[in-house]
N, C-alpha and C. Protein backbone atom coordinates (compact mmCIF):
# COMPACT_ATOMS: atom_id res chain seq x y z
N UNK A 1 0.83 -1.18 0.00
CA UNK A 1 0.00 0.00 0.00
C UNK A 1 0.88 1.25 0.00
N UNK A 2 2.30 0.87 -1.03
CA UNK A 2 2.77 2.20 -0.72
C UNK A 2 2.39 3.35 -1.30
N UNK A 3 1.46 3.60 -2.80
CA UNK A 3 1.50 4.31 -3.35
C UNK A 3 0.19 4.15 -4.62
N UNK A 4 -1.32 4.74 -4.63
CA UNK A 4 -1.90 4.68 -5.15
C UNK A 4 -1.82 4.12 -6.68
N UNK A 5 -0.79 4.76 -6.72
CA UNK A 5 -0.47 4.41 -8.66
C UNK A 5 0.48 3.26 -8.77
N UNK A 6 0.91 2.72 -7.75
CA UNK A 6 1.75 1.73 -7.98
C UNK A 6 0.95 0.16 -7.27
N UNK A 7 1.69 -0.87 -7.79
CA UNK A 7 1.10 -1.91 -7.52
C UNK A 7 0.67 -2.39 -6.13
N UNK A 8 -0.11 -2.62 -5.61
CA UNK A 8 0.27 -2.77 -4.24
C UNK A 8 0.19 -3.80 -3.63
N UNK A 9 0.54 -4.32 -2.74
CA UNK A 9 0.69 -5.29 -2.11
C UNK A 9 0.03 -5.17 -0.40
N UNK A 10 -0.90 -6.33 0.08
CA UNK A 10 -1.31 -5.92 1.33
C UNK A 10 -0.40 -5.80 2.08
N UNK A 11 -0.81 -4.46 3.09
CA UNK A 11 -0.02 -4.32 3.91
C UNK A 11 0.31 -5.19 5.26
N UNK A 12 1.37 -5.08 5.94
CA UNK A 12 1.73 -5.75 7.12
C UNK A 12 0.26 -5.51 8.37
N UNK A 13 -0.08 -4.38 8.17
CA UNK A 13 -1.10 -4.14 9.30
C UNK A 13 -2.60 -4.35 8.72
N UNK A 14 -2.59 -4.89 7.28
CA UNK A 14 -3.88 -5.07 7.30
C UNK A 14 -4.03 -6.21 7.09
N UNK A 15 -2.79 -7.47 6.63
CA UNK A 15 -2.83 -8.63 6.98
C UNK A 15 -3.25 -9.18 8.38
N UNK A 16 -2.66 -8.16 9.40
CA UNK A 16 -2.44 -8.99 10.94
C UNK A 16 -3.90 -8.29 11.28
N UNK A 17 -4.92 -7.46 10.73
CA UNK A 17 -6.15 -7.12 11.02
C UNK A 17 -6.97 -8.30 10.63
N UNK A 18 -6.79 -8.70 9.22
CA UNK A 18 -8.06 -9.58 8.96
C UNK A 18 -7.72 -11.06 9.22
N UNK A 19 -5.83 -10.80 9.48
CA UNK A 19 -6.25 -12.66 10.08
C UNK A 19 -6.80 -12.46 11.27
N UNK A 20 -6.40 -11.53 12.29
CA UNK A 20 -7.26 -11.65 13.48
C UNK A 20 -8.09 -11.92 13.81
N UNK A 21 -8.93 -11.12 12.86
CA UNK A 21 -10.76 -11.25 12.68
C UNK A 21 -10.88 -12.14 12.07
N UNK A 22 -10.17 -12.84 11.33
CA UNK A 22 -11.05 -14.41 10.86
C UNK A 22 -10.81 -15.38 12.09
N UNK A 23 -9.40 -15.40 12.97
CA UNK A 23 -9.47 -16.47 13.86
C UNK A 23 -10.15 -16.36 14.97
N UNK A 24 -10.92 -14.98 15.11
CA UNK A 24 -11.77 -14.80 16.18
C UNK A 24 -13.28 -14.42 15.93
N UNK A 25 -13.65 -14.89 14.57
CA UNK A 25 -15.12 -14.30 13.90
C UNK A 25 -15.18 -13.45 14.09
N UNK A 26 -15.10 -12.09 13.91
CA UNK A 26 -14.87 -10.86 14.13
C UNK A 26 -15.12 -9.94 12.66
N UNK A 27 -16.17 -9.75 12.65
CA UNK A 27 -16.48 -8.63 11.06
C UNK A 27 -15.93 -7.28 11.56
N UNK A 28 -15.35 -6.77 10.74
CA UNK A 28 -15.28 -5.18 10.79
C UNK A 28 -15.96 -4.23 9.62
N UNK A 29 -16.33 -3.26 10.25
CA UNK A 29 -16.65 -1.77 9.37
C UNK A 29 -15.42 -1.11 9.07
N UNK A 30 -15.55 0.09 8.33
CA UNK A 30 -14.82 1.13 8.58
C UNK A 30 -15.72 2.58 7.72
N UNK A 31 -15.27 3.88 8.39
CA UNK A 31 -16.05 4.77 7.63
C UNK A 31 -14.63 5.87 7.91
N UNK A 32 -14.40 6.38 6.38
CA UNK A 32 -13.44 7.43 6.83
C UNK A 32 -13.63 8.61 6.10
N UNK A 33 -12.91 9.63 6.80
CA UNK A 33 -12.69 11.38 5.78
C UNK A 33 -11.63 11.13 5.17
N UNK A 34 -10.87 11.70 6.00
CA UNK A 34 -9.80 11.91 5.24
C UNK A 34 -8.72 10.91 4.44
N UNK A 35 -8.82 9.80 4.98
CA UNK A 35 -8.75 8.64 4.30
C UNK A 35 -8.70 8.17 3.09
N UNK A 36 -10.10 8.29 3.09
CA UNK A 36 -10.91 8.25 1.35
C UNK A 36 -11.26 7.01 1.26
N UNK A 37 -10.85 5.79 2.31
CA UNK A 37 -11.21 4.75 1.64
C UNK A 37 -10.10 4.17 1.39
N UNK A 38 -9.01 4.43 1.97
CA UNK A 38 -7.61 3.67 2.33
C UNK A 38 -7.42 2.28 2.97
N UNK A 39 -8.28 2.64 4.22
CA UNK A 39 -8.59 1.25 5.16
C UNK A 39 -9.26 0.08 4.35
N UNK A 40 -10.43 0.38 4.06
CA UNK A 40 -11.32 -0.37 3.26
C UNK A 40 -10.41 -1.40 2.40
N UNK A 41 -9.98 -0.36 1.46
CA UNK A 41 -9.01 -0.84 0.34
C UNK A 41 -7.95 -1.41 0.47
N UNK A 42 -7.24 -1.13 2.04
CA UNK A 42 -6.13 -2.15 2.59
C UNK A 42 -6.53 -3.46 2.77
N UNK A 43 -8.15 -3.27 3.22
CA UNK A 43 -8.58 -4.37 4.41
C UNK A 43 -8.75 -5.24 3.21
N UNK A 44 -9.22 -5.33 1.67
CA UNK A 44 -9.81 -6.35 0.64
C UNK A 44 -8.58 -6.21 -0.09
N UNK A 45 -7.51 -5.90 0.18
CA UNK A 45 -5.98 -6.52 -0.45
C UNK A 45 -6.02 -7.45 0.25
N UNK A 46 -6.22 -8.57 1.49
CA UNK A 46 -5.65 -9.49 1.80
C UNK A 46 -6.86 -10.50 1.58
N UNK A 47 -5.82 -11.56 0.90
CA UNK A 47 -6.75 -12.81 0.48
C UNK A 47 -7.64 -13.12 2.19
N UNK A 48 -8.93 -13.51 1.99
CA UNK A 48 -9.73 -13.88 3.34
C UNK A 48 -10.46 -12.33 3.26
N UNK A 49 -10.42 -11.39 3.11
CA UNK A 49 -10.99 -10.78 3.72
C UNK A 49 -12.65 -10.81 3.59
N UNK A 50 -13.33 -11.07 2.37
CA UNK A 50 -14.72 -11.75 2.39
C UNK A 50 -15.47 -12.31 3.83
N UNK A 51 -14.55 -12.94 4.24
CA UNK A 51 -15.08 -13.29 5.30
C UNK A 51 -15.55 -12.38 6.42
N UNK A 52 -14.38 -11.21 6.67
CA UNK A 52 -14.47 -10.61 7.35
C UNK A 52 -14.85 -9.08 7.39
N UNK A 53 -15.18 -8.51 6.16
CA UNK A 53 -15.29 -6.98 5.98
C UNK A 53 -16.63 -6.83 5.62
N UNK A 54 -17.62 -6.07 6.12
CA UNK A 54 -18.73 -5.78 6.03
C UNK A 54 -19.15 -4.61 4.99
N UNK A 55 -18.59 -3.92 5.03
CA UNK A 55 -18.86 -2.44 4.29
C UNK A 55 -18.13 -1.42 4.82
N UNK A 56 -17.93 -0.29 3.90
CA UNK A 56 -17.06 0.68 4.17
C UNK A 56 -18.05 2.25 3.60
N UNK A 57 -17.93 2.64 4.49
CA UNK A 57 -18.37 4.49 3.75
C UNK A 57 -17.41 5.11 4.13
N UNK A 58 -17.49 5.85 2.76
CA UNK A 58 -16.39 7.22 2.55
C UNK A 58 -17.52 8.33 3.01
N UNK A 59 -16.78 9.01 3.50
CA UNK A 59 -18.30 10.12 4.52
C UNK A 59 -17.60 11.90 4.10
N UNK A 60 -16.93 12.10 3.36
CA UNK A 60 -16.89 12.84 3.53
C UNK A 60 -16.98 14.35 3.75
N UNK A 61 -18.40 14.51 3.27
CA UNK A 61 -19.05 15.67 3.82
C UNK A 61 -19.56 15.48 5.24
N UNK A 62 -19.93 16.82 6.11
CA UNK A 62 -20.55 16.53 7.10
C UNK A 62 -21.72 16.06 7.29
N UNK A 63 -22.79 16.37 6.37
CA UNK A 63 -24.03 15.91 6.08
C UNK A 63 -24.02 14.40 5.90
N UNK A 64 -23.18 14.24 5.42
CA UNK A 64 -23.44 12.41 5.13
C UNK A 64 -22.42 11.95 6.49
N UNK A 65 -21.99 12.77 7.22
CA UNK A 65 -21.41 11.59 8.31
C UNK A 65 -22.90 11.91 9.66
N UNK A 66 -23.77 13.16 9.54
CA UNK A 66 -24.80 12.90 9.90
C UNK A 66 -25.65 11.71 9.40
N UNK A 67 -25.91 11.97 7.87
CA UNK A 67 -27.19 11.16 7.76
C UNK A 67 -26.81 9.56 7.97
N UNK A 68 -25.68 8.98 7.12
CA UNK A 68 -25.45 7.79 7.33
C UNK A 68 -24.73 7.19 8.94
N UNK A 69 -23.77 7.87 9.49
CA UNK A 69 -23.54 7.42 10.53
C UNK A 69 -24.02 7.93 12.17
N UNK A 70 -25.07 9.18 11.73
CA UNK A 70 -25.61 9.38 12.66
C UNK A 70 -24.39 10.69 13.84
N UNK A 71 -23.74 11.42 13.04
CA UNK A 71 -22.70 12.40 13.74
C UNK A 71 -24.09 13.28 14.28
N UNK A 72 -23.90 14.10 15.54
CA UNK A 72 -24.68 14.91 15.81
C UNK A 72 -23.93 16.47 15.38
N UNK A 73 -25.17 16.69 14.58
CA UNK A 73 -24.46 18.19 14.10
C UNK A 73 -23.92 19.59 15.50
N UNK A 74 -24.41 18.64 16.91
CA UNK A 74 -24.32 19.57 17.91
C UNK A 74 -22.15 19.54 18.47
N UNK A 75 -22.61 18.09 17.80
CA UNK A 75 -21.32 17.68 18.39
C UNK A 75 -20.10 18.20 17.41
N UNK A 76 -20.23 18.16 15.84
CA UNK A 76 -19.73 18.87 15.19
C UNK A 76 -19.72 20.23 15.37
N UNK A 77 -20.35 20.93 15.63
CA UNK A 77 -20.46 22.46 15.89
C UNK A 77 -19.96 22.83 17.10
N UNK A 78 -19.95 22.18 18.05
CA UNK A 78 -18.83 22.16 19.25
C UNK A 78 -17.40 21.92 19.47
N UNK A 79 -17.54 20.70 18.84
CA UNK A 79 -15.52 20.33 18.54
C UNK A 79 -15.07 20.33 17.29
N UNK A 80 -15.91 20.78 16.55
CA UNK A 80 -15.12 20.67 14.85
C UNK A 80 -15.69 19.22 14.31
N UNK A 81 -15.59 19.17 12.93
CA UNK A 81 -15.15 17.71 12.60
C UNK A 81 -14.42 16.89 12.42
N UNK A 82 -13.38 17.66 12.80
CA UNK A 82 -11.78 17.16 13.00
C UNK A 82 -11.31 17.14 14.56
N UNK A 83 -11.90 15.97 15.28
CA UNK A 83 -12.56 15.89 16.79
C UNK A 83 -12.01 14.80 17.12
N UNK A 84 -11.64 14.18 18.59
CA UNK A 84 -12.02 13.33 19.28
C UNK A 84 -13.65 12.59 18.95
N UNK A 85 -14.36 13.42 19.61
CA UNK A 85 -15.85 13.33 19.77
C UNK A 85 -16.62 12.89 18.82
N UNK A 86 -16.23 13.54 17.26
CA UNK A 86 -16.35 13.32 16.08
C UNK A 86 -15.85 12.02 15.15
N UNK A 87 -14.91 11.43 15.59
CA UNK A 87 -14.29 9.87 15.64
C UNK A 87 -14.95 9.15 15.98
N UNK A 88 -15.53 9.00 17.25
CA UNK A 88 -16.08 8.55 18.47
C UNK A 88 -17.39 8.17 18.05
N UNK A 89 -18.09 9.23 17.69
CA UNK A 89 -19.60 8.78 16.98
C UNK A 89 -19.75 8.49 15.92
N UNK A 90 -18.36 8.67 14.76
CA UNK A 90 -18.35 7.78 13.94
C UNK A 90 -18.46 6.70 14.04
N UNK A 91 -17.69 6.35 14.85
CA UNK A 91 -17.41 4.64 14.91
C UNK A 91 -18.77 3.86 15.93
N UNK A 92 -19.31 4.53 16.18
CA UNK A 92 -20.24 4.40 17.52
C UNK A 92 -21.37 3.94 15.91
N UNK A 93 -21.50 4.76 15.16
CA UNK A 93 -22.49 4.85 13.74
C UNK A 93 -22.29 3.66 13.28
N UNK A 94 -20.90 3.99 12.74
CA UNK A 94 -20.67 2.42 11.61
C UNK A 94 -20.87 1.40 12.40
N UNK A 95 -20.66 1.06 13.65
CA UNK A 95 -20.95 -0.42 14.73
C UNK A 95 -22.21 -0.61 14.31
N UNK A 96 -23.22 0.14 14.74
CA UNK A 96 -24.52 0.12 14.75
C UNK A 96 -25.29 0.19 13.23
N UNK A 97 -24.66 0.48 12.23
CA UNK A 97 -25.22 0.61 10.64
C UNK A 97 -25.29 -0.58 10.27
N UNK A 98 -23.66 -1.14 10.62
CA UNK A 98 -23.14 -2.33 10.14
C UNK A 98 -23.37 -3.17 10.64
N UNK A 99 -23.70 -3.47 12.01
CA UNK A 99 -23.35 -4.27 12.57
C UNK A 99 -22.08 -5.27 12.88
N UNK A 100 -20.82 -4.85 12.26
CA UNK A 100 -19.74 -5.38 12.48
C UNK A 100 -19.11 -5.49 14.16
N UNK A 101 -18.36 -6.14 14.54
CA UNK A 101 -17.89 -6.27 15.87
C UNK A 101 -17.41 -4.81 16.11
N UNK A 102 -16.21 -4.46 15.12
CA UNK A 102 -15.10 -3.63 15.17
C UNK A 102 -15.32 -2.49 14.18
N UNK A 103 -15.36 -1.28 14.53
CA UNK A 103 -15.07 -0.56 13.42
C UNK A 103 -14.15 0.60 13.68
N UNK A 104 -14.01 1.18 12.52
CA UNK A 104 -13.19 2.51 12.61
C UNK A 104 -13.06 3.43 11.40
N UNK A 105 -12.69 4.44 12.32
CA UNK A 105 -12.82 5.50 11.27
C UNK A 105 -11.71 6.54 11.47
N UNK A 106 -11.89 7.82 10.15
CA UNK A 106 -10.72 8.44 10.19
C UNK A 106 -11.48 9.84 10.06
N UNK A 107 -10.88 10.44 10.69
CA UNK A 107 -11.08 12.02 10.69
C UNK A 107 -9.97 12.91 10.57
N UNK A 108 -9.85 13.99 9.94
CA UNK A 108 -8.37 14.54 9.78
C UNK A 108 -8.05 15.71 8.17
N UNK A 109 -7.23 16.21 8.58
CA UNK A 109 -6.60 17.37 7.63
C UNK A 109 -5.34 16.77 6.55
N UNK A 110 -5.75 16.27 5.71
CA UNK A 110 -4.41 15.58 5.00
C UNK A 110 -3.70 16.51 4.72
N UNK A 111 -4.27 18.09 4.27
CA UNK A 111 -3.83 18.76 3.74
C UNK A 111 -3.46 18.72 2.25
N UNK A 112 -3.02 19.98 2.01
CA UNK A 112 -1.50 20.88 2.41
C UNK A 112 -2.04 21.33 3.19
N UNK A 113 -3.28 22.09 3.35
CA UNK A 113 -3.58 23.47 4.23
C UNK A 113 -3.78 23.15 5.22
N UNK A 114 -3.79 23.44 6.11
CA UNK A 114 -4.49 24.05 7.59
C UNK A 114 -5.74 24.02 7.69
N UNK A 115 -6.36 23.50 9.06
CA UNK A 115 -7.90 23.58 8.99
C UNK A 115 -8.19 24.68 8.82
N UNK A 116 -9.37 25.28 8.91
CA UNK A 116 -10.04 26.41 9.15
C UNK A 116 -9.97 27.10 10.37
N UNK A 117 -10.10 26.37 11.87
CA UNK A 117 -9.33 26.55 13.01
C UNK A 117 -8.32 26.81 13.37
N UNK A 118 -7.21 26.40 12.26
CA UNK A 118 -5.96 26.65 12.42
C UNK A 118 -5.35 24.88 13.10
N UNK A 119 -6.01 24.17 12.80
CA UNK A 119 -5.89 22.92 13.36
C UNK A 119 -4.51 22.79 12.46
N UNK A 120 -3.30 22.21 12.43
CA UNK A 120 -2.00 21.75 11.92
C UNK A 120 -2.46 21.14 10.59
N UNK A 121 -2.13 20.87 9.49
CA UNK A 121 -2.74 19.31 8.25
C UNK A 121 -1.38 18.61 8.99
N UNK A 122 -1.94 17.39 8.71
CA UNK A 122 -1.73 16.03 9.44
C UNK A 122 -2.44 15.62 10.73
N UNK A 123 -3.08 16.51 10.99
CA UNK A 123 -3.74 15.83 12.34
C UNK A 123 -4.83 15.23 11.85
N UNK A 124 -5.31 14.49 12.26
CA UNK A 124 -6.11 12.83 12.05
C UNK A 124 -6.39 12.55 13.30
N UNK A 125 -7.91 12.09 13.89
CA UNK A 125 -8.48 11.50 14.66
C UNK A 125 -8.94 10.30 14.35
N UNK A 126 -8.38 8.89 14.82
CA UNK A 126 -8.66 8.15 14.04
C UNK A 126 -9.68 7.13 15.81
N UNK A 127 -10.90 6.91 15.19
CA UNK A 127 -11.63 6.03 16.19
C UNK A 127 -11.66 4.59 16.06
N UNK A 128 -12.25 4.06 17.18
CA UNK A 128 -12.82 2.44 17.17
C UNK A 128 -13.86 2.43 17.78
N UNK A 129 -15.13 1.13 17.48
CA UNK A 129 -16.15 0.99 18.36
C UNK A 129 -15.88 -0.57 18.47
N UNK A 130 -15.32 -1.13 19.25
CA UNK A 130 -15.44 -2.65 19.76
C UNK A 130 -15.81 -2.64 20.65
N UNK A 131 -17.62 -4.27 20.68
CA UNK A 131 -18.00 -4.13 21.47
C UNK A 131 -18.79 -2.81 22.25
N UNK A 132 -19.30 -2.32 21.43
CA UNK A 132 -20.09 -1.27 21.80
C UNK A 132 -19.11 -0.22 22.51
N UNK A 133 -17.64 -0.04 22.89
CA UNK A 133 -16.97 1.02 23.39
C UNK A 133 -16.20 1.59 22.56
N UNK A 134 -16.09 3.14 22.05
CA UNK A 134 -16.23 3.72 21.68
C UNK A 134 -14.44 4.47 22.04
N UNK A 135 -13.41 5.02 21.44
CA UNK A 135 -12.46 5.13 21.87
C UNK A 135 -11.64 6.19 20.51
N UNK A 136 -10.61 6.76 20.53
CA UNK A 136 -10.52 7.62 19.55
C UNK A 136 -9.16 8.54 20.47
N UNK A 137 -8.38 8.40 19.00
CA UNK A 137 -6.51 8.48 19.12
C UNK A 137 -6.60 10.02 18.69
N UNK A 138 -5.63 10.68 18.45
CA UNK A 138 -5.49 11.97 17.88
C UNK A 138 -3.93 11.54 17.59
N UNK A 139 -3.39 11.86 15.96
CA UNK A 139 -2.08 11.67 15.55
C UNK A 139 -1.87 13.05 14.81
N UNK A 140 -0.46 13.25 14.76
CA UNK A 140 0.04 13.89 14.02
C UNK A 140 1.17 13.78 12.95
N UNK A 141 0.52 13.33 11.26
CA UNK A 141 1.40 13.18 10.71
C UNK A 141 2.03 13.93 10.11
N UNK A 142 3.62 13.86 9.30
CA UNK A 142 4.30 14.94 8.72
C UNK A 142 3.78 14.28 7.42
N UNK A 143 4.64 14.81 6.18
CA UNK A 143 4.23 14.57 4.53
C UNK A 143 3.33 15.26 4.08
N UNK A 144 3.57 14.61 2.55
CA UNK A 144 2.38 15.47 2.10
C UNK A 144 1.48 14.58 2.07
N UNK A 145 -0.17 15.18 1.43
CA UNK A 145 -1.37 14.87 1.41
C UNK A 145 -1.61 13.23 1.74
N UNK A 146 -0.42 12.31 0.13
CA UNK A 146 -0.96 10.98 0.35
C UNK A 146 -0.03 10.68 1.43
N UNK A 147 1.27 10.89 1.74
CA UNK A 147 1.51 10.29 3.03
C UNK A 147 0.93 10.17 4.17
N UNK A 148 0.02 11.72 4.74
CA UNK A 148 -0.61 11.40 5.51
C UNK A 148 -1.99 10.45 5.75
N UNK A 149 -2.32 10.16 4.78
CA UNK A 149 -3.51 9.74 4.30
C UNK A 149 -2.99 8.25 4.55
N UNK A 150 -2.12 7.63 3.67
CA UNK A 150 -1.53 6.03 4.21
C UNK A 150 -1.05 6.18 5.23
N UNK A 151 -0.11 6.88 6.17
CA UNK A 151 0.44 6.63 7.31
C UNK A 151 -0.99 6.56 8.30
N UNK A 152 -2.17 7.60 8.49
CA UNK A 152 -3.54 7.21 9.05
C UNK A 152 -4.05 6.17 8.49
N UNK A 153 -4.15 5.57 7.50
CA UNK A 153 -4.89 3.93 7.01
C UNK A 153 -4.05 3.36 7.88
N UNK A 154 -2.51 3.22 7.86
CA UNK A 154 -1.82 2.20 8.81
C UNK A 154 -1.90 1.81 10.08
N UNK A 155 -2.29 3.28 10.53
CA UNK A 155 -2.38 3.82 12.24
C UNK A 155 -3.90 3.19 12.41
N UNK A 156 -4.66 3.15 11.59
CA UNK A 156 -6.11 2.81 12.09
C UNK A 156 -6.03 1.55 12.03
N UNK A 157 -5.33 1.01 11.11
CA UNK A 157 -5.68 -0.62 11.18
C UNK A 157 -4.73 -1.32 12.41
N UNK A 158 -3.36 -0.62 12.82
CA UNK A 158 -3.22 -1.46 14.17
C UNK A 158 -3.86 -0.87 15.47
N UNK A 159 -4.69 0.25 15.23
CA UNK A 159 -5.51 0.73 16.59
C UNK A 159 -6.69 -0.36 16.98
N UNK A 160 -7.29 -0.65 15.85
CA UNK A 160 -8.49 -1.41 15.60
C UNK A 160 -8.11 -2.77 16.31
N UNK A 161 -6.77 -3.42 15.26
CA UNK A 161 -6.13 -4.17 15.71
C UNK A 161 -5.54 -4.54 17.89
N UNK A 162 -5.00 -3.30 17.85
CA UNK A 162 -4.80 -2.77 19.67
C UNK A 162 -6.18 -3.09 20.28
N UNK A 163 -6.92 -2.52 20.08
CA UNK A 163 -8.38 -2.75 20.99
C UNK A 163 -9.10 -3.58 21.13
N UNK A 164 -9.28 -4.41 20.11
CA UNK A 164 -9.96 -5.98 20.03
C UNK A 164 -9.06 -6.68 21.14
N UNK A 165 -7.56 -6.45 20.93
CA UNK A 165 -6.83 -7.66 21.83
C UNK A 165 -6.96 -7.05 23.24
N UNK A 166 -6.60 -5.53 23.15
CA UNK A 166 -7.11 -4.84 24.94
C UNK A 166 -8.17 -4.94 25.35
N UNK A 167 -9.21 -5.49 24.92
CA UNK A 167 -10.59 -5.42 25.40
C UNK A 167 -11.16 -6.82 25.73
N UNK A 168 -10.33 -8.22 24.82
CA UNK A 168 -10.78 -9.18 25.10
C UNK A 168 -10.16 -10.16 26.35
């Protein structure tokens, strides 16, 4: 997954995601911004994943991370959409849309620019909902646009990965 235009090969962290979830029946979601659909696309590079991937939404307007995953526009208008909080009920959404065990999502400024807040580009909130709990990282990557964008697909798939094993 190094590089959109180039061939890719599954990655190390999204192999050790979906064998996980196959040796423990374990479906996952994922819904991301800034992303685009990185995770998703990591998660169905590895042979098996059928078994284990449910669906993926790319959300990235705010309106559609309301309508489909259920963001509260109160909660956006309070912390931004580039949030803790905003992660959090993502993933809280996709659990409950999908019904998958595990999900996650990505929130974040790939950039070049700067939020509108003045938030840094590279910052990325990336969430999980396993098991109905609800949890959400804040990173800061350097690079440009697609680096940050794969270095957050990477970071989400061993967070996802982290919490299934911390929780069980």
């Amino acid at each position: 997954m190094e590089r959109c235009n180039e061939i890719r090969v599954p990655s190390e962290e999204a192999v050790q995601l979906v064998e996980y979830c196959i040796q423990n029946g374990y479906k996952i979601s994922t819904a991301e911004s800034c992303t685009g659909g990185l995770i998703a696309a990591g998660i169905v590079d590895v042979p098996g994943a059928s078994n284990v991937f449910e669906e993926g939404y790319v959300t990235y307007a705010d309106r559609v991370k309301q309508k489909l995953l259920h963001v509260s526009v109160t909660t956006i208008q309070k912390y931004t959409v580039v949030s803790a909080q905003v992660a959090e009920e993502m993933a809280l959404g996709t659990a409950q849309a999908s019904g998958a065990d595990i999900s996650v999502t990505t929130t974040g400024y790939a950039g070049p620019e700067d939020g509108e807040d003045g938030t840094p580009a590279g910052t990325v909130y990336i969430g999980t909902c396993f098991r109905g709990c609800a949890e959400s990282r804040k990173y800061c990557f350097d690079g440009d646009r697609g680096q940050v964008r794969l270095q957050a697909a990477r970071e989400a798939m061993k967070f996802a990965l982290e919490r299934m094993k911390q929780i069980e």
